[in-house]
PDB file of N, CA and C in Angstrom:
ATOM      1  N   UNK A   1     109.675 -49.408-146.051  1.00  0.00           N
ATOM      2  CA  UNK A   1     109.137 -48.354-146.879  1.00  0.00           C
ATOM      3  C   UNK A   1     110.189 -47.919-147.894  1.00  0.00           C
ATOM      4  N   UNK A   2     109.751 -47.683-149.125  1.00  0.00           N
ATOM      5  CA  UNK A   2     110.497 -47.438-150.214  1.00  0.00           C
ATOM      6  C   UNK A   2     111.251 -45.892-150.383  1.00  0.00           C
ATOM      7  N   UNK A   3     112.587 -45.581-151.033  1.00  0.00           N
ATOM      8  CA  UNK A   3     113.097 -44.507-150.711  1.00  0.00           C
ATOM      9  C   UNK A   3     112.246 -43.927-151.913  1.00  0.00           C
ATOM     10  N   UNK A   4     111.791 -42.097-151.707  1.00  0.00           N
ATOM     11  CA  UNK A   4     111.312 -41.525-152.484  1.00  0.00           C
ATOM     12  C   UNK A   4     112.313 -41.006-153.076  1.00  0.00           C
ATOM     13  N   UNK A   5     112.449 -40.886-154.437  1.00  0.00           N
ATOM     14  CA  UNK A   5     113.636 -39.653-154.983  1.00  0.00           C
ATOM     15  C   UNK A   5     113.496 -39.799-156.802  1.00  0.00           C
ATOM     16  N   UNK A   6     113.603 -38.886-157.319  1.00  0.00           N
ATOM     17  CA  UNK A   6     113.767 -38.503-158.427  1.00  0.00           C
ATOM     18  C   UNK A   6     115.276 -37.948-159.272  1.00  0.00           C
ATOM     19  N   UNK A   7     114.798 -38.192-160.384  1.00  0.00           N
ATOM     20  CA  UNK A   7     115.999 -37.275-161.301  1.00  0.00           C
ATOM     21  C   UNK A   7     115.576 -36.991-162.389  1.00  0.00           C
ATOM     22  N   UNK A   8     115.648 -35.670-162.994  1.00  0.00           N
ATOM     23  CA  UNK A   8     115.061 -35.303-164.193  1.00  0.00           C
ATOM     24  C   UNK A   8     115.872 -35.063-165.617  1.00  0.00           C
ATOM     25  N   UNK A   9     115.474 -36.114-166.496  1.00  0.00           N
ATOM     26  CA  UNK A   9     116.263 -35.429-167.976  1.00  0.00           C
ATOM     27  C   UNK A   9     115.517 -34.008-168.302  1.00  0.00           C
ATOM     28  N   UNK A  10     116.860 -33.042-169.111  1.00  0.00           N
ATOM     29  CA  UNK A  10     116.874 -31.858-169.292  1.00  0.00           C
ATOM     30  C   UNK A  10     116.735 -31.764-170.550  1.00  0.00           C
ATOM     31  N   UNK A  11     115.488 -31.583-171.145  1.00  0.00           N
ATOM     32  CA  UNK A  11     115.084 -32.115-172.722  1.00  0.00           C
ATOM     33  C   UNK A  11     116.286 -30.927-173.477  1.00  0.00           C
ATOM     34  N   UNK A  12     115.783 -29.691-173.171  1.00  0.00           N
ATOM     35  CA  UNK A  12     116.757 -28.314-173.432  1.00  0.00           C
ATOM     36  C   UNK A  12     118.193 -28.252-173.676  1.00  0.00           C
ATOM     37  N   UNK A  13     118.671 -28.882-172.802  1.00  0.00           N
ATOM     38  CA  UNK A  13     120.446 -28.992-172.735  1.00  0.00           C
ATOM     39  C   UNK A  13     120.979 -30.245-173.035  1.00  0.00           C
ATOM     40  N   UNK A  14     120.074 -31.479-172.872  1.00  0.00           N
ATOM     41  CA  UNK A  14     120.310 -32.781-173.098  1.00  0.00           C
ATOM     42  C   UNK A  14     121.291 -33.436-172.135  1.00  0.00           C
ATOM     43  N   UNK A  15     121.125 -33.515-170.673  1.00  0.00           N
ATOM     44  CA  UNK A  15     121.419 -33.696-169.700  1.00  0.00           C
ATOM     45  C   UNK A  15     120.940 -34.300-168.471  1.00  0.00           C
ATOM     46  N   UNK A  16     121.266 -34.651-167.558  1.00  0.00           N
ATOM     47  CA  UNK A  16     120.628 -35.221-166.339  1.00  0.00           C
ATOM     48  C   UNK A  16     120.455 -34.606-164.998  1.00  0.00           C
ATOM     49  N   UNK A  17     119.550 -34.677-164.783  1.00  0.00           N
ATOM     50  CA  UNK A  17     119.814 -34.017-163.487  1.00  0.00           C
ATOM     51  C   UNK A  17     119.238 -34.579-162.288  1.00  0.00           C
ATOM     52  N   UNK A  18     120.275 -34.606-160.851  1.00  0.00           N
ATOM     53  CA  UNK A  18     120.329 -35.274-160.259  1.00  0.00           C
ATOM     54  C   UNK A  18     120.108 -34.798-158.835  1.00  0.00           C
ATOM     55  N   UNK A  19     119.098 -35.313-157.808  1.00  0.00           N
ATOM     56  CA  UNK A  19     118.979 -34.440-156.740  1.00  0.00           C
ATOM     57  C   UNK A  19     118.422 -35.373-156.046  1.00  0.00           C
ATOM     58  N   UNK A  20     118.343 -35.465-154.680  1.00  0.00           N
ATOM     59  CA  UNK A  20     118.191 -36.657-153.947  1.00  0.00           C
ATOM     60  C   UNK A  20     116.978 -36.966-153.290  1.00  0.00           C
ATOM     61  N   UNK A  21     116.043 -36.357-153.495  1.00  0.00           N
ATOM     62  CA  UNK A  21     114.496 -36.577-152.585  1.00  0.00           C
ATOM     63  C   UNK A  21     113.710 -35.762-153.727  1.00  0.00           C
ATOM     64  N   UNK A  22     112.310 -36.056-153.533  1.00  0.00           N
ATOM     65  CA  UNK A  22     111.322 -35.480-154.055  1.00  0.00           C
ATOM     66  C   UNK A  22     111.145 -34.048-153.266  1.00  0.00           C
ATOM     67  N   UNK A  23     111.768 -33.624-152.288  1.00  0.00           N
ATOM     68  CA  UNK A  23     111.321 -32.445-151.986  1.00  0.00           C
ATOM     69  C   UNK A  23     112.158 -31.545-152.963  1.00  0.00           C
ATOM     70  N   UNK A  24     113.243 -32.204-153.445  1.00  0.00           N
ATOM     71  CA  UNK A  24     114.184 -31.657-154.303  1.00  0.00           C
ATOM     72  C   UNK A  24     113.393 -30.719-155.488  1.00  0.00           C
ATOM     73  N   UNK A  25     112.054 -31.279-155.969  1.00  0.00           N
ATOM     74  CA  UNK A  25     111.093 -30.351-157.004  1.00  0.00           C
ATOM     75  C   UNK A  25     110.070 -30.281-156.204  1.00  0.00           C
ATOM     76  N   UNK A  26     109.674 -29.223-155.185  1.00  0.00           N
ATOM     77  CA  UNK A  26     108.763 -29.112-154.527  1.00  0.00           C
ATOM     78  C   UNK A  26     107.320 -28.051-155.342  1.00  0.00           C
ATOM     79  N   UNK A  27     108.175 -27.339-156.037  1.00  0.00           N
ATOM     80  CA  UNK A  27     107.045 -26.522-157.184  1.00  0.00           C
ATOM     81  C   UNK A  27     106.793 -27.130-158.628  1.00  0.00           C
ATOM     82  N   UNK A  28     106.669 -29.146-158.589  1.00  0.00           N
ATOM     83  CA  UNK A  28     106.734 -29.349-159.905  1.00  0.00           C
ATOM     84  C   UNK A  28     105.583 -30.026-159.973  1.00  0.00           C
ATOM     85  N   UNK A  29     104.781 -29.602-160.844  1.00  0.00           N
ATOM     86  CA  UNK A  29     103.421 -30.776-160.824  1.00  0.00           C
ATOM     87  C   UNK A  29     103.531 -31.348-162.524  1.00  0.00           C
ATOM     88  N   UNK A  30     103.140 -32.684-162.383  1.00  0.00           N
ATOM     89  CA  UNK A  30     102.914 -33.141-163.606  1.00  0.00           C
ATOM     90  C   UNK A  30     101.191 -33.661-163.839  1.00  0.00           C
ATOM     91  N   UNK A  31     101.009 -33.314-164.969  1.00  0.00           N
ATOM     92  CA  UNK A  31      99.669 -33.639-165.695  1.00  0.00           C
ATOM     93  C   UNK A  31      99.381 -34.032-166.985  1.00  0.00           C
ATOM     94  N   UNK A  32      99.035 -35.120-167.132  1.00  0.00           N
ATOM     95  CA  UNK A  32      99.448 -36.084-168.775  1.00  0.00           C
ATOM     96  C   UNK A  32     100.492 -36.030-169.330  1.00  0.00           C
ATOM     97  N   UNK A  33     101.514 -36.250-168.005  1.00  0.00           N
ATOM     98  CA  UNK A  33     102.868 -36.471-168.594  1.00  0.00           C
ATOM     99  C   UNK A  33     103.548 -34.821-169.356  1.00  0.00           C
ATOM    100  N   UNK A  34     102.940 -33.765-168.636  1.00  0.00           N
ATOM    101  CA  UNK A  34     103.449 -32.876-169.150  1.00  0.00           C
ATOM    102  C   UNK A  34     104.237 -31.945-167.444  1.00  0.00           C
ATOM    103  N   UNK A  35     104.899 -31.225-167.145  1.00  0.00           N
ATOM    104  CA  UNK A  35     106.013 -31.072-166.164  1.00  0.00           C
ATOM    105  C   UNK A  35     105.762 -29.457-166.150  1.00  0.00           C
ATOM    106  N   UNK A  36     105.247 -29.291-164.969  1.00  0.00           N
ATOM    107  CA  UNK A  36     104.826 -28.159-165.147  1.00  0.00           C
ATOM    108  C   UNK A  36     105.157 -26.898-163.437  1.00  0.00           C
ATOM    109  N   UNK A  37     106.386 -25.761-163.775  1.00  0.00           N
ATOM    110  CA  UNK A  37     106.753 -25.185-162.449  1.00  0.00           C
ATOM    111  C   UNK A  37     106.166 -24.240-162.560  1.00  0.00           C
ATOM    112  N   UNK A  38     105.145 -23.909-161.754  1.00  0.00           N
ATOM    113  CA  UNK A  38     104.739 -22.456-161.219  1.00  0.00           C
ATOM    114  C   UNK A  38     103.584 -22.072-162.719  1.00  0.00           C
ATOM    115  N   UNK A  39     103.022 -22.999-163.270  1.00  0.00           N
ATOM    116  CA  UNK A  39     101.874 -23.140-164.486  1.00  0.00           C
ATOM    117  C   UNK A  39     102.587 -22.915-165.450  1.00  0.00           C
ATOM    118  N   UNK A  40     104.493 -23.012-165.526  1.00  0.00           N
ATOM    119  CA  UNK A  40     105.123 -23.087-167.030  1.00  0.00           C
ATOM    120  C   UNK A  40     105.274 -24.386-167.253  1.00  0.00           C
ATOM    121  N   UNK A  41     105.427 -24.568-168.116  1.00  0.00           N
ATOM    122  CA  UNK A  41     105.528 -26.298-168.932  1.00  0.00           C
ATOM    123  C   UNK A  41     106.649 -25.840-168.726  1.00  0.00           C
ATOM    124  N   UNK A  42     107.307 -26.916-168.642  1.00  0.00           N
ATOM    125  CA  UNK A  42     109.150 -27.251-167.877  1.00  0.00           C
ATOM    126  C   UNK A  42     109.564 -28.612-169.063  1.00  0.00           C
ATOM    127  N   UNK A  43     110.975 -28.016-169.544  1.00  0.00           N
ATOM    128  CA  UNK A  43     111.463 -28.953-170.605  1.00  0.00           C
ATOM    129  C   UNK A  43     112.197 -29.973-169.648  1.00  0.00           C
ATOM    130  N   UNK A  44     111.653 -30.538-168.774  1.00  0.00           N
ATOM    131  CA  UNK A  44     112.447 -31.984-168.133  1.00  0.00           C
ATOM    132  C   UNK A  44     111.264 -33.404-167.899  1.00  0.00           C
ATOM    133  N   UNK A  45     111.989 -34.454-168.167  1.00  0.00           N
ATOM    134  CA  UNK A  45     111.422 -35.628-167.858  1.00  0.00           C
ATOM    135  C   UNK A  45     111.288 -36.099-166.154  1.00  0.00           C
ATOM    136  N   UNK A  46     110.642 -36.415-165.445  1.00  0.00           N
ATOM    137  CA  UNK A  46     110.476 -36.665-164.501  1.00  0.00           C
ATOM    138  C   UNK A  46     111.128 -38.188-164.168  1.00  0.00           C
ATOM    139  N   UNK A  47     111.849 -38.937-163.622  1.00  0.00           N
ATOM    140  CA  UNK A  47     112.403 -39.912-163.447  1.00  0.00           C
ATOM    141  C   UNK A  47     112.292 -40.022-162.088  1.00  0.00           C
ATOM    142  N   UNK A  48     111.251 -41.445-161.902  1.00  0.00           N
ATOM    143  CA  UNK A  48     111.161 -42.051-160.074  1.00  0.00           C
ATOM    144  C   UNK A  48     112.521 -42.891-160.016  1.00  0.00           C
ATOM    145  N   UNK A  49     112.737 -42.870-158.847  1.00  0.00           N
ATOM    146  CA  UNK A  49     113.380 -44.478-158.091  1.00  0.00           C
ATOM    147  C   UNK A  49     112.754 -45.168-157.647  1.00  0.00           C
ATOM    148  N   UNK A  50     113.046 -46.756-158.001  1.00  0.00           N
ATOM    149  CA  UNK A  50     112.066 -47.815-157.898  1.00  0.00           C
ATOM    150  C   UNK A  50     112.709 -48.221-156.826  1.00  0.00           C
ATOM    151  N   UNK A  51     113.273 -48.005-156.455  1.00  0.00           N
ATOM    152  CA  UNK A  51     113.758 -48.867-154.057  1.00  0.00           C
ATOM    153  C   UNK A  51     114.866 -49.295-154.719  1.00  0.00           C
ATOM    154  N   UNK A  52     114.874 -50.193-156.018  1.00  0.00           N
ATOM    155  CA  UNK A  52     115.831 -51.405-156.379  1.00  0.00           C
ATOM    156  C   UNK A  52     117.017 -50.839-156.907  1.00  0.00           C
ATOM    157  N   UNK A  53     118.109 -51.570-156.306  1.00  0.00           N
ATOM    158  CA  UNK A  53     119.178 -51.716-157.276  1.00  0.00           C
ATOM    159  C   UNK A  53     119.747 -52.759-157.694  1.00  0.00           C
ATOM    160  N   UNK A  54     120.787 -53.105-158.470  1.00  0.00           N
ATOM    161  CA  UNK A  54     120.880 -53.828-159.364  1.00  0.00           C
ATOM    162  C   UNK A  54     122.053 -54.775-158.265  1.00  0.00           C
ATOM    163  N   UNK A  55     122.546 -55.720-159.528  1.00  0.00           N
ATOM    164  CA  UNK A  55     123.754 -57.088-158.461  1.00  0.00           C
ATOM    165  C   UNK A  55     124.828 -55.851-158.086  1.00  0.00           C
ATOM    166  N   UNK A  56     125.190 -54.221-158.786  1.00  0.00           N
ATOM    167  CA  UNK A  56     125.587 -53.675-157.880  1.00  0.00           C
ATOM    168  C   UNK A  56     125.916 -53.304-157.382  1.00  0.00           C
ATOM    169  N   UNK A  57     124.766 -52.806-156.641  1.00  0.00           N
ATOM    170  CA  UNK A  57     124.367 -51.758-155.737  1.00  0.00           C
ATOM    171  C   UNK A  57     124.368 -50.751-155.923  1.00  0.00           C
ATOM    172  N   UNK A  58     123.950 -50.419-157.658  1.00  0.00           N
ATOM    173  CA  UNK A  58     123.559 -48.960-158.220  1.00  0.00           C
ATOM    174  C   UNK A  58     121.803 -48.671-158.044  1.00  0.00           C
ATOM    175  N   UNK A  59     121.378 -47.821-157.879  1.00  0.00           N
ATOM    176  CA  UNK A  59     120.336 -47.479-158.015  1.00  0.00           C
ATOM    177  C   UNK A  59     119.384 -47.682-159.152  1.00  0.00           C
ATOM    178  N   UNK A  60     118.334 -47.757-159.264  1.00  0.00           N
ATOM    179  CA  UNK A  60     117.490 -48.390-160.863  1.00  0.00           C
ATOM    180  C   UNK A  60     116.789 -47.441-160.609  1.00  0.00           C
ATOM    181  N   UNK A  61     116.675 -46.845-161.703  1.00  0.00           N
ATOM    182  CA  UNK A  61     115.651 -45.478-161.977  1.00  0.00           C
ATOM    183  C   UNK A  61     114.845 -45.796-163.133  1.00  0.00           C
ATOM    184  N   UNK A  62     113.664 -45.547-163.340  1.00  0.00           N
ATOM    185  CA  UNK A  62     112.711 -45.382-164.503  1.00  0.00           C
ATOM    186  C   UNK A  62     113.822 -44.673-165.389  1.00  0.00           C
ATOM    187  N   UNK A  63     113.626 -45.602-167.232  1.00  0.00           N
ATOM    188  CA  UNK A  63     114.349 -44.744-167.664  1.00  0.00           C
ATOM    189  C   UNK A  63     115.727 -45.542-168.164  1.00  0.00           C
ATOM    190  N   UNK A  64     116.239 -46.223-166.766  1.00  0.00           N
ATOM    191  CA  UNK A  64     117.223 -46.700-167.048  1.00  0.00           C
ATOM    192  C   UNK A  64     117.456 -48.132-167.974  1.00  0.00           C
ATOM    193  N   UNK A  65     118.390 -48.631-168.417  1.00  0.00           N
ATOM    194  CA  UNK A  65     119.046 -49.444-169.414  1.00  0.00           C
ATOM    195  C   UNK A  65     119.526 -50.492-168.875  1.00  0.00           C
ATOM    196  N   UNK A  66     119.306 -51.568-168.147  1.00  0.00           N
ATOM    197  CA  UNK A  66     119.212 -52.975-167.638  1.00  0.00           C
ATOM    198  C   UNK A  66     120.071 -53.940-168.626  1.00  0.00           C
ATOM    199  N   UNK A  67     120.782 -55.059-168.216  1.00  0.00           N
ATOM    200  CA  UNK A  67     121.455 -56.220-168.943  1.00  0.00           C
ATOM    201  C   UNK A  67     120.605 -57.060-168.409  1.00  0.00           C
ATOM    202  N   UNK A  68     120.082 -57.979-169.208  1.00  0.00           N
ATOM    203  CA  UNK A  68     119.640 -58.913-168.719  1.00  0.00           C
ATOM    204  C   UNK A  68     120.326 -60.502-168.385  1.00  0.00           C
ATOM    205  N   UNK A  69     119.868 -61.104-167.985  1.00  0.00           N
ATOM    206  CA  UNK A  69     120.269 -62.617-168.388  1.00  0.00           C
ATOM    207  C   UNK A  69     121.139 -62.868-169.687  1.00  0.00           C
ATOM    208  N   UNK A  70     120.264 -62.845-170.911  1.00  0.00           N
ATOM    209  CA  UNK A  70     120.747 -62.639-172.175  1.00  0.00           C
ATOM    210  C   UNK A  70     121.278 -62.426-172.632  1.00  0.00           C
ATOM    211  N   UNK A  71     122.032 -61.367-171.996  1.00  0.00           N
ATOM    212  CA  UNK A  71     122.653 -60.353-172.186  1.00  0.00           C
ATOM    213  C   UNK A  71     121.681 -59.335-173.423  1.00  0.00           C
ATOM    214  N   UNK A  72     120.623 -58.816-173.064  1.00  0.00           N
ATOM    215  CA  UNK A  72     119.678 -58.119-173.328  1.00  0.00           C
ATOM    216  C   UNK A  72     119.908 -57.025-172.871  1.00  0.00           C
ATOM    217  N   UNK A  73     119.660 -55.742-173.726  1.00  0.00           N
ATOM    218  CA  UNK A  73     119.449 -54.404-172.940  1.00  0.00           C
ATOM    219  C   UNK A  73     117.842 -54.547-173.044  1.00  0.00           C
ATOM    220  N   UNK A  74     117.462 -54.111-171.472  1.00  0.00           N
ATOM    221  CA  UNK A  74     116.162 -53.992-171.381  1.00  0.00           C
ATOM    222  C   UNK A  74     115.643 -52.932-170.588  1.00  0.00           C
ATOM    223  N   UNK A  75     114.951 -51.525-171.075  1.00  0.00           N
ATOM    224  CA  UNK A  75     114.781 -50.442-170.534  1.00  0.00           C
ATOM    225  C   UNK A  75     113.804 -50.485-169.813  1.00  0.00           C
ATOM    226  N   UNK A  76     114.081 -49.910-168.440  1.00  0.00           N
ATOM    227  CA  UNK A  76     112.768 -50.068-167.603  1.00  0.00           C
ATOM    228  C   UNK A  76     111.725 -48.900-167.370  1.00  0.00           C
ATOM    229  N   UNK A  77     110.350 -49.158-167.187  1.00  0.00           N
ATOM    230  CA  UNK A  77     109.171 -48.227-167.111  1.00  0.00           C
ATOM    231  C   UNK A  77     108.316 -48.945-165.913  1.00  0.00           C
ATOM    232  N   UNK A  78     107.589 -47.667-165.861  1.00  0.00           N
ATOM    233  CA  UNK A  78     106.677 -48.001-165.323  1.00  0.00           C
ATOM    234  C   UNK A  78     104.883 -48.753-165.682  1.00  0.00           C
ATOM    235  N   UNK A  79     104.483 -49.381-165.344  1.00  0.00           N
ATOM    236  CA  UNK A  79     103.005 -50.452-166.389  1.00  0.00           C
ATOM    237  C   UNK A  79     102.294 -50.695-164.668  1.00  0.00           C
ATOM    238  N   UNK A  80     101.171 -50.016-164.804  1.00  0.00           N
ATOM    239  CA  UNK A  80      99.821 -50.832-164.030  1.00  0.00           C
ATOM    240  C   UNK A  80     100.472 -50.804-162.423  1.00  0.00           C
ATOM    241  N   UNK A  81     101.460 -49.716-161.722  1.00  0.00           N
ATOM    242  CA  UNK A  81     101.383 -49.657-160.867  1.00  0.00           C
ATOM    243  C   UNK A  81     102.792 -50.034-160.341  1.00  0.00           C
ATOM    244  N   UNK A  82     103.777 -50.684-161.398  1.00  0.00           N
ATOM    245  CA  UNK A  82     105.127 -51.489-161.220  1.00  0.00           C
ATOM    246  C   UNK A  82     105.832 -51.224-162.025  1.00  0.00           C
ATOM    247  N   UNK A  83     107.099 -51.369-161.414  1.00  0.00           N
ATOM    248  CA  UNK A  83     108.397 -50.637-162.304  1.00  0.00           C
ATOM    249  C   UNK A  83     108.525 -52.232-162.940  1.00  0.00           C
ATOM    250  N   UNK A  84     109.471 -52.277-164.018  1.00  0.00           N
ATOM    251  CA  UNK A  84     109.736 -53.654-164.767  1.00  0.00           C
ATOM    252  C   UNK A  84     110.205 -53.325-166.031  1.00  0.00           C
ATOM    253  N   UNK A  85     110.346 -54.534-166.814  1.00  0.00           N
ATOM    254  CA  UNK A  85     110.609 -54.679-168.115  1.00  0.00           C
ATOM    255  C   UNK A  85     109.819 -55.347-169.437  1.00  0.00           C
ATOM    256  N   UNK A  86     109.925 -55.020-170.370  1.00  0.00           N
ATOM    257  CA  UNK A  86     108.978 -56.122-171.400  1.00  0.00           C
ATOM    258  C   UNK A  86     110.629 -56.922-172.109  1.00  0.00           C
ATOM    259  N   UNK A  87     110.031 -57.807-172.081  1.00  0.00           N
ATOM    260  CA  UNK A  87     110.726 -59.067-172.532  1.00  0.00           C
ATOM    261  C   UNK A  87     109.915 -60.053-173.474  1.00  0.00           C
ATOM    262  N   UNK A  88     110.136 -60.563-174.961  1.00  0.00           N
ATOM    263  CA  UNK A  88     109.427 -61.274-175.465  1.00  0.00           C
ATOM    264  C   UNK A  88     107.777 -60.730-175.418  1.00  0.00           C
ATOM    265  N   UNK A  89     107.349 -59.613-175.382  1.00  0.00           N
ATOM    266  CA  UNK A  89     106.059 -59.275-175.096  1.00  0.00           C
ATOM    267  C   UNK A  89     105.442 -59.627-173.974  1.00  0.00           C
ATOM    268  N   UNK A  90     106.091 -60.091-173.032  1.00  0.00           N
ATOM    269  CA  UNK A  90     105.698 -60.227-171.358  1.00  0.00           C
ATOM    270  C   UNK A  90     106.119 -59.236-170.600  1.00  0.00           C
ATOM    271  N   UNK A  91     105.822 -58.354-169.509  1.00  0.00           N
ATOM    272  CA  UNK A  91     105.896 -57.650-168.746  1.00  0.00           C
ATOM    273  C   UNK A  91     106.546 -58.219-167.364  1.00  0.00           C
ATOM    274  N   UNK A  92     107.828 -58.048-166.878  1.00  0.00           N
ATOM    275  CA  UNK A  92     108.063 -58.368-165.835  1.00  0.00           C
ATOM    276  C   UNK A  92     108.728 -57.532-164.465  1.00  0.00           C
ATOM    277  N   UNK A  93     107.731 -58.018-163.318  1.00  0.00           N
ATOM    278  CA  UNK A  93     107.848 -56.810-162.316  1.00  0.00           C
ATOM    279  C   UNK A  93     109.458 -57.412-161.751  1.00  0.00           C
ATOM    280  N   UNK A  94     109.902 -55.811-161.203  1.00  0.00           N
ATOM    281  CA  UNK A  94     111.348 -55.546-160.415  1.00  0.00           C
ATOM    282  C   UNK A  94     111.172 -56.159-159.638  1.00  0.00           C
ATOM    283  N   UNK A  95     110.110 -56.242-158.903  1.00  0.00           N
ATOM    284  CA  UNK A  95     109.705 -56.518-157.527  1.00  0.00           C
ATOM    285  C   UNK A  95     110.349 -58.176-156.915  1.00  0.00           C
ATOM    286  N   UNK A  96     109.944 -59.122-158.052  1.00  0.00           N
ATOM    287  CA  UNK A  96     110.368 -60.262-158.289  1.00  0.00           C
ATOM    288  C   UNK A  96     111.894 -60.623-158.026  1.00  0.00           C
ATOM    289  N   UNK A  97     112.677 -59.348-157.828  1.00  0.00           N
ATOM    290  CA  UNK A  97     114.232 -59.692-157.571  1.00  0.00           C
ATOM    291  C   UNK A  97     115.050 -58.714-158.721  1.00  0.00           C
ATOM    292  N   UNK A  98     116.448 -58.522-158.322  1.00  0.00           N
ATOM    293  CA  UNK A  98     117.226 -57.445-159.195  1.00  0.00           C
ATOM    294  C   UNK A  98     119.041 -58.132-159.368  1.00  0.00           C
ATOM    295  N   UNK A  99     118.500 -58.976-158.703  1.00  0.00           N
ATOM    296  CA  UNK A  99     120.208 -59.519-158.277  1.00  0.00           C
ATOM    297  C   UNK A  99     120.586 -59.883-159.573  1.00  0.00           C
ATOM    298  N   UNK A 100     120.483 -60.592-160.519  1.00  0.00           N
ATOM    299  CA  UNK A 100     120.852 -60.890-162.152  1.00  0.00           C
ATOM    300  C   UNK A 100     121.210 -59.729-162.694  1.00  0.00           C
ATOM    301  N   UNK A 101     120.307 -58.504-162.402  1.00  0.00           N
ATOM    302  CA  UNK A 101     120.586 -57.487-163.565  1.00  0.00           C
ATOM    303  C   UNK A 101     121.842 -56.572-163.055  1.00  0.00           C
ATOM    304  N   UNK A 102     122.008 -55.634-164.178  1.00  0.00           N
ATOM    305  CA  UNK A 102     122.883 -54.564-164.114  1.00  0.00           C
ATOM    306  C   UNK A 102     122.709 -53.601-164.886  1.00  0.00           C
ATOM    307  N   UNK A 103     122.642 -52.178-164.555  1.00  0.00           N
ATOM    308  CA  UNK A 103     122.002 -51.314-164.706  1.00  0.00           C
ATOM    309  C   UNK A 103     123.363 -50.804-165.948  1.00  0.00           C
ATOM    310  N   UNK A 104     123.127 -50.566-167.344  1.00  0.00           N
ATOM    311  CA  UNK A 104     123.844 -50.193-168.252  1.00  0.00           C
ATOM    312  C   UNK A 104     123.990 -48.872-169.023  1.00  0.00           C
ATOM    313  N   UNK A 105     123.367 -48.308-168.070  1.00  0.00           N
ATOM    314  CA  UNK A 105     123.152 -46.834-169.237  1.00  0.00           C
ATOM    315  C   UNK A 105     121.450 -46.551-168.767  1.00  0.00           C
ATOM    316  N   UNK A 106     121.051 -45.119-169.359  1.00  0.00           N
ATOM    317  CA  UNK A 106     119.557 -45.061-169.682  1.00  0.00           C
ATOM    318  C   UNK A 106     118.812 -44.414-170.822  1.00  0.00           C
ATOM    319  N   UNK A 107     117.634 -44.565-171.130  1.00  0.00           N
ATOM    320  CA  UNK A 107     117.539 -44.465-172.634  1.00  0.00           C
ATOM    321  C   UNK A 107     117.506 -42.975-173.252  1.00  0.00           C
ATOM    322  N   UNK A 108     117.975 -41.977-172.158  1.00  0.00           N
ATOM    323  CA  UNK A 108     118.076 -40.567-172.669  1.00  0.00           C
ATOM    324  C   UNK A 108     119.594 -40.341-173.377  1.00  0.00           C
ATOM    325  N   UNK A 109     120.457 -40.795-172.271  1.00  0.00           N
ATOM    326  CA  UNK A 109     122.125 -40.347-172.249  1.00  0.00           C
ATOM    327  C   UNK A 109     122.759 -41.713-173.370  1.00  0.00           C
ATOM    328  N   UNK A 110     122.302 -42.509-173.438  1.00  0.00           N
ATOM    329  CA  UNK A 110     122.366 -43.983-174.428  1.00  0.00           C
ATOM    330  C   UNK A 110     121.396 -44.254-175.379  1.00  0.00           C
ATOM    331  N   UNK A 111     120.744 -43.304-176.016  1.00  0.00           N
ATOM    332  CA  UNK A 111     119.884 -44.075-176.780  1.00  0.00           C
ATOM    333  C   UNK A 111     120.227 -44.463-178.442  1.00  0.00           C
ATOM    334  N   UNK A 112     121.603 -44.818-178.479  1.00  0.00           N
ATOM    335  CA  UNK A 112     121.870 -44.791-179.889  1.00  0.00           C
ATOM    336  C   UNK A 112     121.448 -46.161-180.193  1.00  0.00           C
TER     337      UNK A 112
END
């Protein structure tokens, strides 16, 4: 069974924030992607953990900034139920293996 846990960018301060389980936001509901504590809209991004980490042994979070093979930066999301990457206009699931990659940054704290 997969570990549950989150981390939220801090749209407001431009920061990360880091806490180790989902009980960690127990008053946070999201609805069309909008983040919402106690019926206030909340200036943070919601960020899952996908189980995976990289060759290693960092954690891969939605969000985050991947090397590829290529040496490609390739940012990962979530599509149709699976964390992954688009590559060449193909979609490819984490699930498939993580050992190649390495987790480089993510596209909040790196997005230049």
């Amino acid at each position: 069974m997969r570990e549950i846990k989150f981390r939220a960018w801090d749209i407001l301060n431009s920061r990360m924030i880091y806490h180790s389980s989902v009980s960690s936001f127990p008053e946070i509901m999201t609805w069309d992607g909008i983040n919402y504590r106690n019926g206030e809209v909340m200036g943070w991004i919601l960020l899952q953990y996908t189980g995976l980490k990289d060759k290693n042994g960092t954690e891969i979070y939605e969000g985050d900034v991947i090397m590829g093979e290529d040496n490609e930066a390739l940012p990962i999301t979530f599509v149709e139920g699976c964390f992954g990457f688009e590559n060449d206009g193909e979609f490819f699931d984490l699930r498939h293996g993580t050992r190649y990659f390495e987790v480089i940054g993510n596209i909040y704290e790196n997005a230049g």
